[in-house]
N, C-alpha and C. Protein backbone atom coordinates (compact mmCIF):
# COMPACT_ATOMS: atom_id res chain seq x y z
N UNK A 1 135.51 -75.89 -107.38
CA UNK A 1 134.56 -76.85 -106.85
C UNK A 1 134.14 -77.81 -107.95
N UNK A 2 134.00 -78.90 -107.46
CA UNK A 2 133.50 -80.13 -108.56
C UNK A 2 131.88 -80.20 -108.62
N UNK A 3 131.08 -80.59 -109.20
CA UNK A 3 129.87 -80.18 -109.59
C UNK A 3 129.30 -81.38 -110.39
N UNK A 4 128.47 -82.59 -109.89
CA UNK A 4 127.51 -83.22 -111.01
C UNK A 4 126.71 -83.06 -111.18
N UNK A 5 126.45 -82.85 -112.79
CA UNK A 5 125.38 -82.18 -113.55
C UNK A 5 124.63 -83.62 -114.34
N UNK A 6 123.27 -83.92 -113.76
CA UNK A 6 122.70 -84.76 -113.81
C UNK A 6 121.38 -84.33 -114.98
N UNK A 7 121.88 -85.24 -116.11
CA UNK A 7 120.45 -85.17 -117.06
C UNK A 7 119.42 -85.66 -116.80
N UNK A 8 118.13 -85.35 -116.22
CA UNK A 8 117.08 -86.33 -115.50
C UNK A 8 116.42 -87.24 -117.11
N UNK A 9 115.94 -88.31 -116.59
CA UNK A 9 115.38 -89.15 -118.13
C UNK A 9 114.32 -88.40 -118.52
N UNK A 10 113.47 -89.14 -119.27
CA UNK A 10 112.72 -89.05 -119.91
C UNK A 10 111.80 -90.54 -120.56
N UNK A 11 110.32 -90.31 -120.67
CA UNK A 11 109.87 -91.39 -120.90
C UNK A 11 110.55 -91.85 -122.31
N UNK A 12 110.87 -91.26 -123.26
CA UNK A 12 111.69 -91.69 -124.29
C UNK A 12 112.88 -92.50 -123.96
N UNK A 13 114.06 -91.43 -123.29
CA UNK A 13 115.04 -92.31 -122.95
C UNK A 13 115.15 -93.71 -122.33
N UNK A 14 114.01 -93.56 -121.39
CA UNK A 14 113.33 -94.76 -120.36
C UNK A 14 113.37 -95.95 -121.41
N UNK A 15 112.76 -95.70 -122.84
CA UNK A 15 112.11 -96.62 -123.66
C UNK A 15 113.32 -96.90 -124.59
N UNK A 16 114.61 -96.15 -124.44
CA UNK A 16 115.57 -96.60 -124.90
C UNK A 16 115.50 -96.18 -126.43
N UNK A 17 114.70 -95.26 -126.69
CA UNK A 17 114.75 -94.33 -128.25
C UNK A 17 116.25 -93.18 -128.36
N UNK A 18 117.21 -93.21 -128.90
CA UNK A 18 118.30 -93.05 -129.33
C UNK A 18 118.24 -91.15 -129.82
N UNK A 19 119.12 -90.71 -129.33
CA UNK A 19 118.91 -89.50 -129.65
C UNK A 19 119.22 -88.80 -131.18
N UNK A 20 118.79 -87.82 -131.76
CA UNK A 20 118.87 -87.71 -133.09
C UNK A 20 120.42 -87.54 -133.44
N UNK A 21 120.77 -87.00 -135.13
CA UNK A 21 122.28 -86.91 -135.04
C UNK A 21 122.58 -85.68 -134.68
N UNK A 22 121.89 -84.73 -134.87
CA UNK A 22 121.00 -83.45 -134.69
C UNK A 22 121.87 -83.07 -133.35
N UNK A 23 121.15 -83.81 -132.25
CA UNK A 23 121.28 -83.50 -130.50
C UNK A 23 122.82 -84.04 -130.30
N UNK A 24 122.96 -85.38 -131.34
CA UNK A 24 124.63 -85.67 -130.96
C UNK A 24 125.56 -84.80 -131.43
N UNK A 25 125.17 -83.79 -132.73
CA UNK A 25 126.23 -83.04 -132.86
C UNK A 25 126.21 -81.64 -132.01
N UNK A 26 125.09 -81.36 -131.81
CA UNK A 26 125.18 -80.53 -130.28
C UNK A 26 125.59 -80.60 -129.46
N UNK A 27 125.51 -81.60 -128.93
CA UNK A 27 125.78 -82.55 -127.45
C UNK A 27 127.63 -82.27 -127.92
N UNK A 28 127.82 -82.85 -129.05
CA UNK A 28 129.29 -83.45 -129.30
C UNK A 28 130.34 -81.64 -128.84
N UNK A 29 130.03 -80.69 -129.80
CA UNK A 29 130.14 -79.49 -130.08
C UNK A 29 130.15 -79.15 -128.31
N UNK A 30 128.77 -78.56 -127.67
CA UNK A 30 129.02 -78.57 -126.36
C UNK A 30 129.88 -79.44 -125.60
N UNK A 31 130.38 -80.29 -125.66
CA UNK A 31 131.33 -81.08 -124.75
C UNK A 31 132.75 -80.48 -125.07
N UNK A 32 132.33 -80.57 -126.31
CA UNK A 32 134.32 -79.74 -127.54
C UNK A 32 134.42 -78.08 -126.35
N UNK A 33 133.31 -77.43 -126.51
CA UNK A 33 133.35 -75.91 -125.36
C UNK A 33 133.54 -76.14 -124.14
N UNK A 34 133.17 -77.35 -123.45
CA UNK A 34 133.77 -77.65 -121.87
C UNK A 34 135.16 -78.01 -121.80
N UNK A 35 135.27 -78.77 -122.53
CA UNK A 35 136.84 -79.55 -122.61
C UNK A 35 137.99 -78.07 -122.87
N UNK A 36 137.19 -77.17 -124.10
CA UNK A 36 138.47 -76.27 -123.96
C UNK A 36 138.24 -75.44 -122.95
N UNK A 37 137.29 -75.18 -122.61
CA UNK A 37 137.05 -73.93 -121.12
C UNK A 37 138.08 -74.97 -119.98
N UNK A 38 138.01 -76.24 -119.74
CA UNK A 38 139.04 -77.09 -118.96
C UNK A 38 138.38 -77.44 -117.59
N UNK A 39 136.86 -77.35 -117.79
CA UNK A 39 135.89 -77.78 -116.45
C UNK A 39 135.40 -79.60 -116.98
N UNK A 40 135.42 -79.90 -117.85
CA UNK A 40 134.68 -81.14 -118.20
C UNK A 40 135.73 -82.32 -117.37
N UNK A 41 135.43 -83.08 -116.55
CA UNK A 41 136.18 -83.75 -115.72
C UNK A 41 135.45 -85.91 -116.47
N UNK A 42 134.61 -85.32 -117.08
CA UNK A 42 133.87 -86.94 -117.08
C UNK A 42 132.02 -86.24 -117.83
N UNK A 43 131.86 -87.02 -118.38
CA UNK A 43 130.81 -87.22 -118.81
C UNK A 43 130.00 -88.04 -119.41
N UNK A 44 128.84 -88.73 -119.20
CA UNK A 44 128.29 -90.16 -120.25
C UNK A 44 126.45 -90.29 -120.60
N UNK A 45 126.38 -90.49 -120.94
CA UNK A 45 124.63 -91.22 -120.88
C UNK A 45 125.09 -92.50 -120.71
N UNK A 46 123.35 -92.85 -119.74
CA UNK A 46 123.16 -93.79 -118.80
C UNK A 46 121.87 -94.73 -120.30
N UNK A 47 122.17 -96.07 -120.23
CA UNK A 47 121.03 -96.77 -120.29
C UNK A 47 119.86 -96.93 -119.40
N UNK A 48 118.63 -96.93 -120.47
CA UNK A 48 117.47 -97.20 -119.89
C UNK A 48 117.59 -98.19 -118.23
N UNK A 49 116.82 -97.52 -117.02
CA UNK A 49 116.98 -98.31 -116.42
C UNK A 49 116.56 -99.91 -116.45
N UNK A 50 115.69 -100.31 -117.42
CA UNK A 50 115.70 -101.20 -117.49
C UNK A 50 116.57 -102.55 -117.79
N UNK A 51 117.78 -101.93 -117.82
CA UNK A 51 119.22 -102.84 -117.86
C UNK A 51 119.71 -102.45 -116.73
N UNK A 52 119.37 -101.63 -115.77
CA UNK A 52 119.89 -101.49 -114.32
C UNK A 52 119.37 -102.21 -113.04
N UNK A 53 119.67 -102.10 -111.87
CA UNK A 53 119.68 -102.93 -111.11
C UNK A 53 119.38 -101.81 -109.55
N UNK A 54 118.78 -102.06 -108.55
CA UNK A 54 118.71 -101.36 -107.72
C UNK A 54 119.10 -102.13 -106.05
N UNK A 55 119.60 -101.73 -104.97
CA UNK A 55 120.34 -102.31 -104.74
C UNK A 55 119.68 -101.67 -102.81
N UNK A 56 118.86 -101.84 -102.19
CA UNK A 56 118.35 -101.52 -100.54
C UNK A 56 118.64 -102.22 -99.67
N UNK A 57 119.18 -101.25 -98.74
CA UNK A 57 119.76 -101.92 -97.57
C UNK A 57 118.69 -101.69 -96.74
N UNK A 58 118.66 -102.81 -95.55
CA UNK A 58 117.83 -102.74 -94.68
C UNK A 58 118.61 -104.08 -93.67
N UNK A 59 118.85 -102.97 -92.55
CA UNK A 59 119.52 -103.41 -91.78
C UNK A 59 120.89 -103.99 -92.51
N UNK A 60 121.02 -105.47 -92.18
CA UNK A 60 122.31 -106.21 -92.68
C UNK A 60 121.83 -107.36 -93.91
N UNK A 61 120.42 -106.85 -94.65
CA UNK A 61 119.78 -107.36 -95.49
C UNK A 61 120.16 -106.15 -96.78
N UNK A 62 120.27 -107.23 -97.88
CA UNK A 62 120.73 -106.24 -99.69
C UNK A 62 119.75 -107.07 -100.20
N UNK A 63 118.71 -106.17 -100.48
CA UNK A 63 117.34 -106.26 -101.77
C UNK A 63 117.80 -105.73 -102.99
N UNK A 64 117.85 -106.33 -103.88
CA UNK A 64 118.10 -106.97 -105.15
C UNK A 64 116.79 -106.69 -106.29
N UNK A 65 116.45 -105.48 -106.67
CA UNK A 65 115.30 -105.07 -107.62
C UNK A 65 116.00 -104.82 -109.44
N UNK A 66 115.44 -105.23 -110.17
CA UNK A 66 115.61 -105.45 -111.20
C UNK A 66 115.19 -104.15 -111.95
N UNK A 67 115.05 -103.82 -112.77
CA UNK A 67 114.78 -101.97 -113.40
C UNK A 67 113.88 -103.17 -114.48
N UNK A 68 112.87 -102.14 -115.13
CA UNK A 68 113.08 -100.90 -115.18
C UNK A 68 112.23 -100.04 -114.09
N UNK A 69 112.48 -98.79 -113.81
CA UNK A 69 111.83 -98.37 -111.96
C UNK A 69 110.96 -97.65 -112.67
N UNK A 70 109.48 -96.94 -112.15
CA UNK A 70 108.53 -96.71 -112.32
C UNK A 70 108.44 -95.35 -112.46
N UNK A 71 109.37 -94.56 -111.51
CA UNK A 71 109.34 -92.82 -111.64
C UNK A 71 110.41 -92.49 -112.29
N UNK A 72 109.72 -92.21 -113.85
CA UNK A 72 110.68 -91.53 -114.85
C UNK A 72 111.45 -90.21 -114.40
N UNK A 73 110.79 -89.56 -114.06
CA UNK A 73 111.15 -88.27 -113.82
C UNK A 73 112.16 -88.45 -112.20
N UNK A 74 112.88 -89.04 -112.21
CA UNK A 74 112.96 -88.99 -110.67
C UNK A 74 114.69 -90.30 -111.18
N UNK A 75 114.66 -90.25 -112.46
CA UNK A 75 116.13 -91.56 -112.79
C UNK A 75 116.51 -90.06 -113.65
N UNK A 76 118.06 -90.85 -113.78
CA UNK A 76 119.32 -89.99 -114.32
C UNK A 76 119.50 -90.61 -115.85
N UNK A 77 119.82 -90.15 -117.19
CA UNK A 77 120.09 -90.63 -118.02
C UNK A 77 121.01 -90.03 -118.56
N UNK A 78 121.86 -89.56 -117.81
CA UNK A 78 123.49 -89.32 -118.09
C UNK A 78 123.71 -88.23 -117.27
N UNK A 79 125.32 -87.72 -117.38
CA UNK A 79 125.77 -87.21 -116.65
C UNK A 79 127.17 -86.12 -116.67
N UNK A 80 127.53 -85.31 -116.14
CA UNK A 80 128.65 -84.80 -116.08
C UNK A 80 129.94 -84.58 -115.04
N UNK A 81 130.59 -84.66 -115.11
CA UNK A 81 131.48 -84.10 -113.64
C UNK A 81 132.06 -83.03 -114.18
N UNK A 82 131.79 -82.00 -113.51
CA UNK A 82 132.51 -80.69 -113.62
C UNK A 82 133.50 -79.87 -113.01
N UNK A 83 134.45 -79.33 -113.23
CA UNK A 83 135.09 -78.39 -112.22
C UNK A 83 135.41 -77.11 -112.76
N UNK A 84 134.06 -76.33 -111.54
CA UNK A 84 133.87 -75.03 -111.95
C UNK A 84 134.48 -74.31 -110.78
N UNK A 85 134.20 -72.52 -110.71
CA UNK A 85 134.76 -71.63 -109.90
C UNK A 85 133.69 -71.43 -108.88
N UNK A 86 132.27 -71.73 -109.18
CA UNK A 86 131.05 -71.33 -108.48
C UNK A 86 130.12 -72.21 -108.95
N UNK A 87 129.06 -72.31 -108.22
CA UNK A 87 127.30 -72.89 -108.28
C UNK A 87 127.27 -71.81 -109.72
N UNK A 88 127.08 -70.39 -109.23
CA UNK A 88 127.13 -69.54 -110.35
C UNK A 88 127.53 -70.21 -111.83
N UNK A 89 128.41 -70.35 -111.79
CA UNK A 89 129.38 -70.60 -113.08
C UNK A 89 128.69 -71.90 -113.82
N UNK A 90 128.19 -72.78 -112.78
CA UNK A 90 127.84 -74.15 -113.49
C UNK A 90 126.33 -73.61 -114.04
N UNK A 91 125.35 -73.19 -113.14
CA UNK A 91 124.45 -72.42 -113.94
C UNK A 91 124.42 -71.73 -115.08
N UNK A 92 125.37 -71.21 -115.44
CA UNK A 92 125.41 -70.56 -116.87
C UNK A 92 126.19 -71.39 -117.74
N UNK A 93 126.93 -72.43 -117.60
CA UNK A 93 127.27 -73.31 -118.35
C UNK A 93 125.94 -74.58 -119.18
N UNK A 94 125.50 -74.76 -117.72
CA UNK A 94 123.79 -75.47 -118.21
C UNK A 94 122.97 -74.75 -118.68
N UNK A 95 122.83 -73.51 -119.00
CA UNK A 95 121.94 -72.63 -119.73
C UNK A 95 122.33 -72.81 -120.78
N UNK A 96 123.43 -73.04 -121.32
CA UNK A 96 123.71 -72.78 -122.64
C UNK A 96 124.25 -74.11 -123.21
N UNK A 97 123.46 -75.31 -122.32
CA UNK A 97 123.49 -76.85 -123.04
C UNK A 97 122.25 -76.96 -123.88
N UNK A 98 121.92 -77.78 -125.16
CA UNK A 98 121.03 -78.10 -125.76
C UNK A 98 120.34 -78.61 -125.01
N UNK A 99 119.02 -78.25 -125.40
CA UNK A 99 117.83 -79.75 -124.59
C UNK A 99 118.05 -80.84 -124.84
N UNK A 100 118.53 -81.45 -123.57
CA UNK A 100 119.20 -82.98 -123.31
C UNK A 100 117.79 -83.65 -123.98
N UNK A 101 116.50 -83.31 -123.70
CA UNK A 101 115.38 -84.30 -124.19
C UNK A 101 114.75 -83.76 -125.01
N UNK A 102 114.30 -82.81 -126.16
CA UNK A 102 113.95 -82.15 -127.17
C UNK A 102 112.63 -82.53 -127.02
N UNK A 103 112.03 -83.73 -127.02
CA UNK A 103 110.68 -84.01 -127.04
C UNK A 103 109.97 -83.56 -126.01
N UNK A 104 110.69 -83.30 -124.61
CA UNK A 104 109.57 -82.90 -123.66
C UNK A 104 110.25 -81.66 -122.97
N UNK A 105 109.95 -81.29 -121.80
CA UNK A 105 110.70 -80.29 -121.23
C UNK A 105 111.43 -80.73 -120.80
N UNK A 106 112.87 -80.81 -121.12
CA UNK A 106 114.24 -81.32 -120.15
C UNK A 106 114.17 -80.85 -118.95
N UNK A 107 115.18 -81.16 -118.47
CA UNK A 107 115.33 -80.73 -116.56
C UNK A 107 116.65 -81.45 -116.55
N UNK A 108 117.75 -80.56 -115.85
CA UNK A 108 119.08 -80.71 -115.52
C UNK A 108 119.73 -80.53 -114.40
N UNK A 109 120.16 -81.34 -113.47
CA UNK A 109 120.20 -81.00 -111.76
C UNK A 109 121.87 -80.97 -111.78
N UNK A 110 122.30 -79.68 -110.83
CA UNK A 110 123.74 -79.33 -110.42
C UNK A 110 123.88 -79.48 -109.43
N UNK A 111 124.36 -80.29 -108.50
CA UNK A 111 124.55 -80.77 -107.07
C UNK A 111 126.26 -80.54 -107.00
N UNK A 112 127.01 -79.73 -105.90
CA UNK A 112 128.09 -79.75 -105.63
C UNK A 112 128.53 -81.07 -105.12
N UNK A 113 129.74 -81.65 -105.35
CA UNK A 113 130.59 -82.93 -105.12
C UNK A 113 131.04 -82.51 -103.66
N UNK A 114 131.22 -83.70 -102.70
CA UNK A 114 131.44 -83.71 -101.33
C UNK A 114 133.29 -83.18 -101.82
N UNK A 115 134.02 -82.20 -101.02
CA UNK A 115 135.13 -82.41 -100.83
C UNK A 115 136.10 -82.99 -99.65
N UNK A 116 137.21 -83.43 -99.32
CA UNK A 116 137.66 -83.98 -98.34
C UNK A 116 137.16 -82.83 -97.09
N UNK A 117 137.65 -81.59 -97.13
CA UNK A 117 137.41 -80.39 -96.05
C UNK A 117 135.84 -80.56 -95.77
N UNK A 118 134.83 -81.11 -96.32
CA UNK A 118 133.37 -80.75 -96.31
C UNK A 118 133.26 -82.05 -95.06
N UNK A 119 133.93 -82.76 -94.40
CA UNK A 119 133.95 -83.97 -93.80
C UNK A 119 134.37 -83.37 -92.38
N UNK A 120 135.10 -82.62 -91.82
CA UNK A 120 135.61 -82.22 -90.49
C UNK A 120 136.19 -83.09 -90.45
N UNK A 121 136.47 -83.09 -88.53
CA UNK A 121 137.36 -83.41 -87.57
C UNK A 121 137.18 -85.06 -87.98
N UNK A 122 135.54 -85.71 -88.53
CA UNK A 122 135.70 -87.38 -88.61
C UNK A 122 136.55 -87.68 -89.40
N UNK A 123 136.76 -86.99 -91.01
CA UNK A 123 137.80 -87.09 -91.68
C UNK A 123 139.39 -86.70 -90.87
N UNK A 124 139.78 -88.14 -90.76
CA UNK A 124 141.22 -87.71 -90.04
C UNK A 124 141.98 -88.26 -90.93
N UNK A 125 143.19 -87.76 -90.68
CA UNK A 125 144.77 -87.73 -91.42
C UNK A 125 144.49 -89.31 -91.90
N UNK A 126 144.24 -90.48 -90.90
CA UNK A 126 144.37 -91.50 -91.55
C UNK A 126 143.65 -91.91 -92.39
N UNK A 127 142.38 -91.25 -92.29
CA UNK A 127 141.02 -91.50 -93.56
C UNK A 127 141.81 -90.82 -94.64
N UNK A 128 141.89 -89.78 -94.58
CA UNK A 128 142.74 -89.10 -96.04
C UNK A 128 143.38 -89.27 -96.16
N UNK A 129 144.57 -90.39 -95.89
CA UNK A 129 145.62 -90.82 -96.63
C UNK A 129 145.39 -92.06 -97.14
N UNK A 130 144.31 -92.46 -96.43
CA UNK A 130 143.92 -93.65 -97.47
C UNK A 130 142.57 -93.45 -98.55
N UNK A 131 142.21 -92.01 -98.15
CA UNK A 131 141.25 -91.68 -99.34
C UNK A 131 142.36 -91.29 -100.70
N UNK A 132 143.95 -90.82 -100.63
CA UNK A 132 144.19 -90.17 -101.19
C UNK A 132 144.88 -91.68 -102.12
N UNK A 133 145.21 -92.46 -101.10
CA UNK A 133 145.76 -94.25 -101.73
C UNK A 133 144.76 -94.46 -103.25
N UNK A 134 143.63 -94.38 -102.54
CA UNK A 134 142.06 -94.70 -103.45
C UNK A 134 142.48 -93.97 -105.14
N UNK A 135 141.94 -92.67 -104.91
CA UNK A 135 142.51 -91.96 -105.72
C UNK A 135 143.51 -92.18 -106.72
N UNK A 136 144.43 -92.40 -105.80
CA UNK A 136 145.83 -92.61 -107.01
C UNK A 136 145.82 -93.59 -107.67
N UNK A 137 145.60 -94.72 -107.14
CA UNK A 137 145.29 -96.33 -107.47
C UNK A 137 143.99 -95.72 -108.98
N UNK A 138 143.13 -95.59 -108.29
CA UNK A 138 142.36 -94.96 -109.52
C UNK A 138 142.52 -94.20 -110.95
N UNK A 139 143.32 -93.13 -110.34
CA UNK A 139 144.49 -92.50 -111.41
C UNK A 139 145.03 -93.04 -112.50
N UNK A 140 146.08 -94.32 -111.77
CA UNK A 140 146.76 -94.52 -112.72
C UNK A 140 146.16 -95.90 -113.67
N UNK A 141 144.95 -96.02 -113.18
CA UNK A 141 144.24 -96.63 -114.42
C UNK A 141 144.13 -96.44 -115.49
């Protein structure tokens, strides 16, 4: 199962304060243990939202909000894609990540990735062969 593991911000990160070399060689080291375990699929930190952009639909209307957004605790400031064996498995992999935010209490969210089978009968042969077009096109980027 695929798995994103979402670093929630922090008013620091928010403010765009840079993490020590300290947390990068942690950070670096933990990524080196995913990559050889062979679950690390993608991973990055996000800039402050205040270089981001937010984007509401309403109806056949796109609202256009500028960052930076107001609920720290509630934005992403990086991220992982994983592919693990279990929910289980990703849990004990995030136990044993450094505190993404050292200054305050971190918080780290594991949400399972939609798979094609998680879609039913609406997903039909012709959606997945052009989900699978997507994909490849993507691939060979």
């Amino acid at each position: 199962m695929r798995v994103m593991v979402m670093i929630k911000a922090s008013q620091d990160s928010e403010a765009g304060v840079m993490p020590s070399e300290q947390l990068l060689t942690e950070m670096g080291q933990y990524n080196e243990e995913l990559a050889k375990a062979g679950i690390l699929l993608a991973g990055e930190g996000l800039h402050p939202s205040s270089r981001g952009a937010r984007v509401r639909f309403s109806g056949g209307q796109r609202i256009v909000t500028d960052g930076p957004f107001p609920e720290t605790k509630e934005l992403i400031a990086g991220f992982w894609l994983w592919q693990v064996g279990s929910m289980e498995e990703a849990i004990e992999w995030v136990k044993r990540c450094p505190n993404p935010m050292p200054e305050t209490e971190g918080e780290v969210e594991i949400r399972p990735v939609f798979e094609a089978e998680d879609f039913g009968a609406e997903f039909t042969p012709e959606l997945r062969e052009a989900e699978e077009r997507v994909r490849a096109q993507v691939a060979a980027r």
